[in-house]
PDB file of N, CA and C in Angstrom:
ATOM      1  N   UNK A   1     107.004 109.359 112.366  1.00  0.00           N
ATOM      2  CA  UNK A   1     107.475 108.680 111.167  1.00  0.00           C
ATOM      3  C   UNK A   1     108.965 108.979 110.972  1.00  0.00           C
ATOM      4  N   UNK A   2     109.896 107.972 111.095  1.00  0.00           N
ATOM      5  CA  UNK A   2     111.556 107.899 110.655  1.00  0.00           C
ATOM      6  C   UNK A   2     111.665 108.764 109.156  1.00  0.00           C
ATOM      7  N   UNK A   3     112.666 109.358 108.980  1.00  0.00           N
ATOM      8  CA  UNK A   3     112.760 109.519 107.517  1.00  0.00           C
ATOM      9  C   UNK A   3     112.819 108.680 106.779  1.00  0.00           C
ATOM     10  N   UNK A   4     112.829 108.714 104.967  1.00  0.00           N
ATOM     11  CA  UNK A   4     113.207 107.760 104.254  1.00  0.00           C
ATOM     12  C   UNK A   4     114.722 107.540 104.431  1.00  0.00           C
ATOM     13  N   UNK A   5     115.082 106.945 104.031  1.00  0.00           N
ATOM     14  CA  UNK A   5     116.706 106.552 103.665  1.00  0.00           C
ATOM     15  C   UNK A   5     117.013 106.072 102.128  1.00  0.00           C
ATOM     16  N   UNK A   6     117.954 106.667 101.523  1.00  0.00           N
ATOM     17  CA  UNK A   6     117.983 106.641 100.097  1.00  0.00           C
ATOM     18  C   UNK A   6     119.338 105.323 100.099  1.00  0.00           C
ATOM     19  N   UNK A   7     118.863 104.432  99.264  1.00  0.00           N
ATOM     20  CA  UNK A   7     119.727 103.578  98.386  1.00  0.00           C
ATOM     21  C   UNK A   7     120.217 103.402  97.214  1.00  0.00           C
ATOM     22  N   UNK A   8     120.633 103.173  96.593  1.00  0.00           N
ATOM     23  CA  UNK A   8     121.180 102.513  95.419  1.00  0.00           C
ATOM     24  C   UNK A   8     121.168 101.141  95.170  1.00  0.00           C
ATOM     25  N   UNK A   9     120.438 101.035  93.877  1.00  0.00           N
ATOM     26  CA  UNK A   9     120.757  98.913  93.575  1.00  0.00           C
ATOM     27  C   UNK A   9     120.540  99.281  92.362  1.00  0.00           C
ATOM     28  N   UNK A  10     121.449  98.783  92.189  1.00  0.00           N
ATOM     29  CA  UNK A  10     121.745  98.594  90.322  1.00  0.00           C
ATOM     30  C   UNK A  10     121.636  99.997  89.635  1.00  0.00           C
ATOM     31  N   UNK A  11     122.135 100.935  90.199  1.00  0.00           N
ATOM     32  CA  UNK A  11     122.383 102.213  89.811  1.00  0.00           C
ATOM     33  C   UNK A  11     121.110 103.137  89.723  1.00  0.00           C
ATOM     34  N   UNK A  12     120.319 102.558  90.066  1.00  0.00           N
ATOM     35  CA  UNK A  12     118.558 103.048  90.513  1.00  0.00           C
ATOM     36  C   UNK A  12     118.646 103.771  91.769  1.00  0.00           C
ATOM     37  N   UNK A  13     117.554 104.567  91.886  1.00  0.00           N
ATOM     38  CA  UNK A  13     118.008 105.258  93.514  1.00  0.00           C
ATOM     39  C   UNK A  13     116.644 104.622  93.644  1.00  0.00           C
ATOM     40  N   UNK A  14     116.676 104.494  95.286  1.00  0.00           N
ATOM     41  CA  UNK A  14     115.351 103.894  96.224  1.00  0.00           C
ATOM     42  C   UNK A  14     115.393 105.223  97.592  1.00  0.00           C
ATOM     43  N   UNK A  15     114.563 105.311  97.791  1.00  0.00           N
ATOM     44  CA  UNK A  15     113.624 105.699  99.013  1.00  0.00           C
ATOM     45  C   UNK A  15     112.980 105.163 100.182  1.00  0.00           C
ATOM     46  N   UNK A  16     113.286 104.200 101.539  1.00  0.00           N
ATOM     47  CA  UNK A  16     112.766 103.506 102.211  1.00  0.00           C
ATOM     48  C   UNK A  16     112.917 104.271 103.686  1.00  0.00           C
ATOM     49  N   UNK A  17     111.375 103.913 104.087  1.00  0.00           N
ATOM     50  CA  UNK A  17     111.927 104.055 105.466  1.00  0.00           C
ATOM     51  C   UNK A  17     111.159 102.481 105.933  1.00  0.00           C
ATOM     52  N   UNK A  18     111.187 102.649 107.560  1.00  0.00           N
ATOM     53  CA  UNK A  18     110.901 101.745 107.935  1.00  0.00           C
ATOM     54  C   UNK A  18     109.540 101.046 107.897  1.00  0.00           C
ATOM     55  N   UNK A  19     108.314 101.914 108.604  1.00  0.00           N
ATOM     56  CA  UNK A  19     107.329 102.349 108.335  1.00  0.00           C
ATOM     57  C   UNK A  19     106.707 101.453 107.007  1.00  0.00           C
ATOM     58  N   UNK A  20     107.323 101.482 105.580  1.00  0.00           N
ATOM     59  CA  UNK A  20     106.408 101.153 104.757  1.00  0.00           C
ATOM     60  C   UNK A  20     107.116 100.037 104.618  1.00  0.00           C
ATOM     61  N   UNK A  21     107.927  99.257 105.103  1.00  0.00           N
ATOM     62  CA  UNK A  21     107.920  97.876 105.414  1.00  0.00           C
ATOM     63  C   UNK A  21     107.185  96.933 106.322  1.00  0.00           C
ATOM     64  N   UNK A  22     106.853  97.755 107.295  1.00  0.00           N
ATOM     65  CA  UNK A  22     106.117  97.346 108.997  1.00  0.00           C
ATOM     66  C   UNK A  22     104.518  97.388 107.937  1.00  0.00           C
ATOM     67  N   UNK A  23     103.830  98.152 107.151  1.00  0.00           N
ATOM     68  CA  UNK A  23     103.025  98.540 106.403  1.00  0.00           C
ATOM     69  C   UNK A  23     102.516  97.571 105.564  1.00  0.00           C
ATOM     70  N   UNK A  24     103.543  97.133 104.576  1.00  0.00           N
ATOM     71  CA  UNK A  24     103.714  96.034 103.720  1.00  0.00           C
ATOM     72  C   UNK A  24     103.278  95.028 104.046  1.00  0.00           C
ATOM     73  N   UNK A  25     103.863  94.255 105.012  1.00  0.00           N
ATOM     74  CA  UNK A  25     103.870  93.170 105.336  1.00  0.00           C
ATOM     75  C   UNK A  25     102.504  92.992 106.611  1.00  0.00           C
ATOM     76  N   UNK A  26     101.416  93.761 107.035  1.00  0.00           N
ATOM     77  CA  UNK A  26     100.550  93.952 107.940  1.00  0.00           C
ATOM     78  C   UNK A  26      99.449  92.959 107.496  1.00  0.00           C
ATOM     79  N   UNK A  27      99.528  92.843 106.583  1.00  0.00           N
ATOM     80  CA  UNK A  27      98.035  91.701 106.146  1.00  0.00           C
ATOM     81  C   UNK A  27      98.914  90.847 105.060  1.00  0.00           C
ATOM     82  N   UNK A  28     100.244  90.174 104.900  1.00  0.00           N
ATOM     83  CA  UNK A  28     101.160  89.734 104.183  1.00  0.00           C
ATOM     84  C   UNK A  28     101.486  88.354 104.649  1.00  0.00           C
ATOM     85  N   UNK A  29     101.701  87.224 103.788  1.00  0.00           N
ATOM     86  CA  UNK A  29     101.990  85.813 104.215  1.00  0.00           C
ATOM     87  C   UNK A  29     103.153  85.837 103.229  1.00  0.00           C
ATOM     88  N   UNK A  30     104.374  86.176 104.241  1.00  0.00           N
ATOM     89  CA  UNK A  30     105.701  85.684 103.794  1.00  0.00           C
ATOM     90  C   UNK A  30     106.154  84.210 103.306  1.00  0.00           C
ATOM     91  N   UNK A  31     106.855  84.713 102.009  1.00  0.00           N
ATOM     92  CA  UNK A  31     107.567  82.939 102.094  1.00  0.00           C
ATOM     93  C   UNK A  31     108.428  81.699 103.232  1.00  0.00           C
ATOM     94  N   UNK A  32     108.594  81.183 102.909  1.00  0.00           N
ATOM     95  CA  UNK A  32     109.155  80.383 103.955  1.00  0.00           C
ATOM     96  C   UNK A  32     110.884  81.013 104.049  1.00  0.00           C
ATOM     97  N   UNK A  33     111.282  81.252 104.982  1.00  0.00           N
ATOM     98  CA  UNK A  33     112.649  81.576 105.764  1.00  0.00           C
ATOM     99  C   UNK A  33     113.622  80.679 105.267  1.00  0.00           C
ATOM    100  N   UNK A  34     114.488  80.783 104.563  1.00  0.00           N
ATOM    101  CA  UNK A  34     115.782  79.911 104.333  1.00  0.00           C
ATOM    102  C   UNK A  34     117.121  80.061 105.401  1.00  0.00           C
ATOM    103  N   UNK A  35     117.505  81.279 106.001  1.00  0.00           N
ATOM    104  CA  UNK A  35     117.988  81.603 106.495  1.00  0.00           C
ATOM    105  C   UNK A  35     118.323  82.621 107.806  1.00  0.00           C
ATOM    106  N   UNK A  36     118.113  83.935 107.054  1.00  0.00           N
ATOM    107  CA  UNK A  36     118.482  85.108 107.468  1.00  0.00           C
ATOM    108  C   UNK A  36     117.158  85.475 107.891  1.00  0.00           C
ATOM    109  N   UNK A  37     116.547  86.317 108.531  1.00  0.00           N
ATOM    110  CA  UNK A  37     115.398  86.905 108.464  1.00  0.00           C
ATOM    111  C   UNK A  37     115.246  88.069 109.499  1.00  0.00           C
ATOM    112  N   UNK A  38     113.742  89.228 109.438  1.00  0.00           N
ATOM    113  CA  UNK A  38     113.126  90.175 110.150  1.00  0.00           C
ATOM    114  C   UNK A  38     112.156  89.877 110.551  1.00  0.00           C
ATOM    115  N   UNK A  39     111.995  90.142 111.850  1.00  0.00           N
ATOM    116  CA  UNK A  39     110.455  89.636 112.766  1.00  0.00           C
ATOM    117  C   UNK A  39     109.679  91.290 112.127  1.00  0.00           C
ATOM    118  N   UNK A  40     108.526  91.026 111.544  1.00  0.00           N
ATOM    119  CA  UNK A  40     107.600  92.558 111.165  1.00  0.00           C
ATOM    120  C   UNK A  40     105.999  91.301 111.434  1.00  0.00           C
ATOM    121  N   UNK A  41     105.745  92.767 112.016  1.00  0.00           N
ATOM    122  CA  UNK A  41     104.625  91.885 112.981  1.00  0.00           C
ATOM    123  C   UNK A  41     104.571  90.717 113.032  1.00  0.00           C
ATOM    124  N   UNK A  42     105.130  89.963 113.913  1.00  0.00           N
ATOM    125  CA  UNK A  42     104.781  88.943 114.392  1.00  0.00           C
ATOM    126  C   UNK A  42     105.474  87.888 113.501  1.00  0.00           C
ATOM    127  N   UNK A  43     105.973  88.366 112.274  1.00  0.00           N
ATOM    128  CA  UNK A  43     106.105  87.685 111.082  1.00  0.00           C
ATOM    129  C   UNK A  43     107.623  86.812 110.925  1.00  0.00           C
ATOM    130  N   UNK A  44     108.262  85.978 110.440  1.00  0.00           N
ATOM    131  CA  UNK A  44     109.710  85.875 110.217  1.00  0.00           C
ATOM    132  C   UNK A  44     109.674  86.256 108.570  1.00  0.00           C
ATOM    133  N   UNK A  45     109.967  87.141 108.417  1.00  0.00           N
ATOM    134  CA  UNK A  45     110.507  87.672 106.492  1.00  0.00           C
ATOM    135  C   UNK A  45     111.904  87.535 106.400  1.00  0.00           C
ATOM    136  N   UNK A  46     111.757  87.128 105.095  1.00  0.00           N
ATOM    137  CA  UNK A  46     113.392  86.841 104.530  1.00  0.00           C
ATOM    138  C   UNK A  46     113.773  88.508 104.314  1.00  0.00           C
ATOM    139  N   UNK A  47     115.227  88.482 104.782  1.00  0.00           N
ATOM    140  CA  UNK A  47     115.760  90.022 104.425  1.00  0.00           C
ATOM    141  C   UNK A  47     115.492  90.507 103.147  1.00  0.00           C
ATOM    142  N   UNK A  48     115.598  89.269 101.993  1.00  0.00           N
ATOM    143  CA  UNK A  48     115.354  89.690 100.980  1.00  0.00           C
ATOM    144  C   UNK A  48     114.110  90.355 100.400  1.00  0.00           C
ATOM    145  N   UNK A  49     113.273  89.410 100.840  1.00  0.00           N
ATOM    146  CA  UNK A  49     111.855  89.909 100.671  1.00  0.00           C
ATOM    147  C   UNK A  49     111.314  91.184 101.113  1.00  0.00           C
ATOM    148  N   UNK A  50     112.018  91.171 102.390  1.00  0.00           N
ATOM    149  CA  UNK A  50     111.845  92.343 102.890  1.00  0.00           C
ATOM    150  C   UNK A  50     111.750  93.517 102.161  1.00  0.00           C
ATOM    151  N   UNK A  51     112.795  93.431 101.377  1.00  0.00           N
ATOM    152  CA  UNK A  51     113.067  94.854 100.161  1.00  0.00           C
ATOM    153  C   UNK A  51     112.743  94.461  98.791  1.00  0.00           C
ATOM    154  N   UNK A  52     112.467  93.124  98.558  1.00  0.00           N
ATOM    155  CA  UNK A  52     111.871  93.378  97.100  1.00  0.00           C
ATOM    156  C   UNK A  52     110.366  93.207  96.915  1.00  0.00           C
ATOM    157  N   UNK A  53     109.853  93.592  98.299  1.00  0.00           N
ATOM    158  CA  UNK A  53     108.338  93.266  97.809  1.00  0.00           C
ATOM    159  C   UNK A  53     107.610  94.911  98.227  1.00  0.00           C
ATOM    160  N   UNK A  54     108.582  95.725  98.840  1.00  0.00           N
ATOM    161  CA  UNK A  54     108.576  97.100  99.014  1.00  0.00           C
ATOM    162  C   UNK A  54     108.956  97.545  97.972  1.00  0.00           C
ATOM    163  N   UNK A  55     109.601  97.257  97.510  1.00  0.00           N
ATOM    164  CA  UNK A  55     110.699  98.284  96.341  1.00  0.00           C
ATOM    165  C   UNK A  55     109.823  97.554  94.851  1.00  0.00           C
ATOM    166  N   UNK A  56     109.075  96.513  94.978  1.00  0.00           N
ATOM    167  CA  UNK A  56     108.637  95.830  93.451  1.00  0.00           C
ATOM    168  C   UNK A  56     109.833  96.111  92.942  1.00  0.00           C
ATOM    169  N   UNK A  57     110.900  95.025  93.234  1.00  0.00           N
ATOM    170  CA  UNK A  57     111.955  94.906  92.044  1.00  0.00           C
ATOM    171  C   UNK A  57     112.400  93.294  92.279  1.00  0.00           C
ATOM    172  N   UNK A  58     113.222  92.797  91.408  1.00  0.00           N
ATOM    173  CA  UNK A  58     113.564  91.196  91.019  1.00  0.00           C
ATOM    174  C   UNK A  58     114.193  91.038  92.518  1.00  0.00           C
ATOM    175  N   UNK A  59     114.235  89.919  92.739  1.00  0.00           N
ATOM    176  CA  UNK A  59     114.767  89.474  94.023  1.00  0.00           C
ATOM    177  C   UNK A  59     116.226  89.334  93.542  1.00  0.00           C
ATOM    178  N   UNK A  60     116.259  88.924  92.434  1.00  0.00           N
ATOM    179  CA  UNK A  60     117.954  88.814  91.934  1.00  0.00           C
ATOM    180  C   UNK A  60     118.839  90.031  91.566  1.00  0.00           C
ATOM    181  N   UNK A  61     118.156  91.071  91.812  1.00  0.00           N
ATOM    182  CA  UNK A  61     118.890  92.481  91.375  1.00  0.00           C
ATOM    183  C   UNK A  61     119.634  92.944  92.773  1.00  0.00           C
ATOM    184  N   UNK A  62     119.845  92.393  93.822  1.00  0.00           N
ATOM    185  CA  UNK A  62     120.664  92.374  94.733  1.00  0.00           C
ATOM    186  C   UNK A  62     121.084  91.246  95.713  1.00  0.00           C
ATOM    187  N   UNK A  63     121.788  91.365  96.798  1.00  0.00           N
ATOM    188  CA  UNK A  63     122.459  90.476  97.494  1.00  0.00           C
ATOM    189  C   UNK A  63     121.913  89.992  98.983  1.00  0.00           C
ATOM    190  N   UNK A  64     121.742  88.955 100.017  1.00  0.00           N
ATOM    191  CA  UNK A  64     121.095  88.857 101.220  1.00  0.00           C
ATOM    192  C   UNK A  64     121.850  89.840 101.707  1.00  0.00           C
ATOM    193  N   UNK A  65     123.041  90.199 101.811  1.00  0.00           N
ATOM    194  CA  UNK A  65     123.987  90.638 102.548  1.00  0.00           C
ATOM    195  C   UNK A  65     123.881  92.239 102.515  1.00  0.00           C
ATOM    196  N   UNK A  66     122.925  92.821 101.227  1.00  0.00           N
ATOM    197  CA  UNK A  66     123.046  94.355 101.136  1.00  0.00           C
ATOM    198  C   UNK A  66     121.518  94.561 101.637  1.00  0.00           C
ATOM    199  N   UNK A  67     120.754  93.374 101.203  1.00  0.00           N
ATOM    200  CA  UNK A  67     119.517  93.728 102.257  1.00  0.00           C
ATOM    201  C   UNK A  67     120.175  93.726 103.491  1.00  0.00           C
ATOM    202  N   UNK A  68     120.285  92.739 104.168  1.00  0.00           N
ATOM    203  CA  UNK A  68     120.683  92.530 105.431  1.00  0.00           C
ATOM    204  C   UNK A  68     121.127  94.436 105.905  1.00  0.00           C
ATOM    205  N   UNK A  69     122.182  94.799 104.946  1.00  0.00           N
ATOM    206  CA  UNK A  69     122.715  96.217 105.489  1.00  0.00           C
ATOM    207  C   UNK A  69     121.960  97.105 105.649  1.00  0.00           C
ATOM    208  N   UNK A  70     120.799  97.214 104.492  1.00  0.00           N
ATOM    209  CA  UNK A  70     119.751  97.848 104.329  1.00  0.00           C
ATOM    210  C   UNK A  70     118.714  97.995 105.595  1.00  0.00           C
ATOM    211  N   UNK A  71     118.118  96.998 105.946  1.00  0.00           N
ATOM    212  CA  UNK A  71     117.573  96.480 106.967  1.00  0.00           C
ATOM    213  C   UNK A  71     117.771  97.064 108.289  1.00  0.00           C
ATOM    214  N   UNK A  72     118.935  96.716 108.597  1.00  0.00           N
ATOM    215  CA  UNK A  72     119.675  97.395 109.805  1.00  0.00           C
ATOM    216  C   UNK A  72     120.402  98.891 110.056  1.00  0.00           C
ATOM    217  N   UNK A  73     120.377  99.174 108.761  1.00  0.00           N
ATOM    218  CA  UNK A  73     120.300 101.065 108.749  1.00  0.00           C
ATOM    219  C   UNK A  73     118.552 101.623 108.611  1.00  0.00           C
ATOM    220  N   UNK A  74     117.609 100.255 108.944  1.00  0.00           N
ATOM    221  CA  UNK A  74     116.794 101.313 108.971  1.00  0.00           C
ATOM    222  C   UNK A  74     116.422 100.884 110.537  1.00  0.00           C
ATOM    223  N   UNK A  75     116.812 100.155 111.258  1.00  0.00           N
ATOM    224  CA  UNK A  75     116.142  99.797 112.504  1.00  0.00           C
ATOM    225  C   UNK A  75     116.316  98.588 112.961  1.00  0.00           C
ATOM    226  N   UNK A  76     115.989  97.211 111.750  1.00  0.00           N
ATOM    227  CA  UNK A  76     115.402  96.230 112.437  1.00  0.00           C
ATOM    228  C   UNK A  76     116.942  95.643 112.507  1.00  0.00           C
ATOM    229  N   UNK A  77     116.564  94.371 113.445  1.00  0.00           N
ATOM    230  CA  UNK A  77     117.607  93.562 113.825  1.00  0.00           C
ATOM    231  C   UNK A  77     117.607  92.222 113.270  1.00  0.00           C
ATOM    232  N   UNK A  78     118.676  91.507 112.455  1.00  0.00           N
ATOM    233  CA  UNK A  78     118.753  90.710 111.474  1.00  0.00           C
ATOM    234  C   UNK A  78     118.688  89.629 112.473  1.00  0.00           C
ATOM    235  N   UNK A  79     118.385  88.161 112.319  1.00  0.00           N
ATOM    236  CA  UNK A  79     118.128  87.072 112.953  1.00  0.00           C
ATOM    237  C   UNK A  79     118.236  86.029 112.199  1.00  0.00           C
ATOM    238  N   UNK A  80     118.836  85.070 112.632  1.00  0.00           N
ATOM    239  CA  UNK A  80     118.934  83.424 112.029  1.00  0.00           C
ATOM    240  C   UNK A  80     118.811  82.619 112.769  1.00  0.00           C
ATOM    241  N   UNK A  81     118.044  81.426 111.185  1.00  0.00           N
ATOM    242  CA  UNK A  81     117.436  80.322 112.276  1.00  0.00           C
ATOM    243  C   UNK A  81     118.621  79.144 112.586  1.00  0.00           C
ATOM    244  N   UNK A  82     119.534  79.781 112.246  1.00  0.00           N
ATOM    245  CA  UNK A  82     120.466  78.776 113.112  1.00  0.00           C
ATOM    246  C   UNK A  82     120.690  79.111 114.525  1.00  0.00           C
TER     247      UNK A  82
END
């Protein structure tokens, strides 16, 4: 098991590792992909989702771009469907 990795969003501290994203999403039907996304099993997840359905917080309390950072300090590799 990776360690957690501590964040900040909106002056809140978070705790993530990778693990309870790969976890999350194991029996999970992601929304549809607009853009950006993480393959977790088998899956295409929006970066965003990625962290607000782990973290249970508003999807609007941060940015694609700080998931995106988020994401990739913990492992995965960001992908678009362009």
């Amino acid at each position: 098991m990776s360690p957690k990795k501590r964040f900040i969003i909106n002056k809140k501290e978070y705790y993530l590792d990778k693990e309870s994203i790969l976890q999350k999403f194991k029996n999970f039907t992601p929304d549809l992909v607009r853009k950006h996304y993480v393959e977790i099993n088998g899956k295409k997840v929006g970066v965003k989702q990625a962290i607000y359905e782990v973290l249970e917080i508003r999807k609007t309390a941060f940015t694609s771009s700080f998931a995106s950072s988020i994401l990739e300090r913990l492992g995965f590799e960001i992908k678009s469907l362009e």
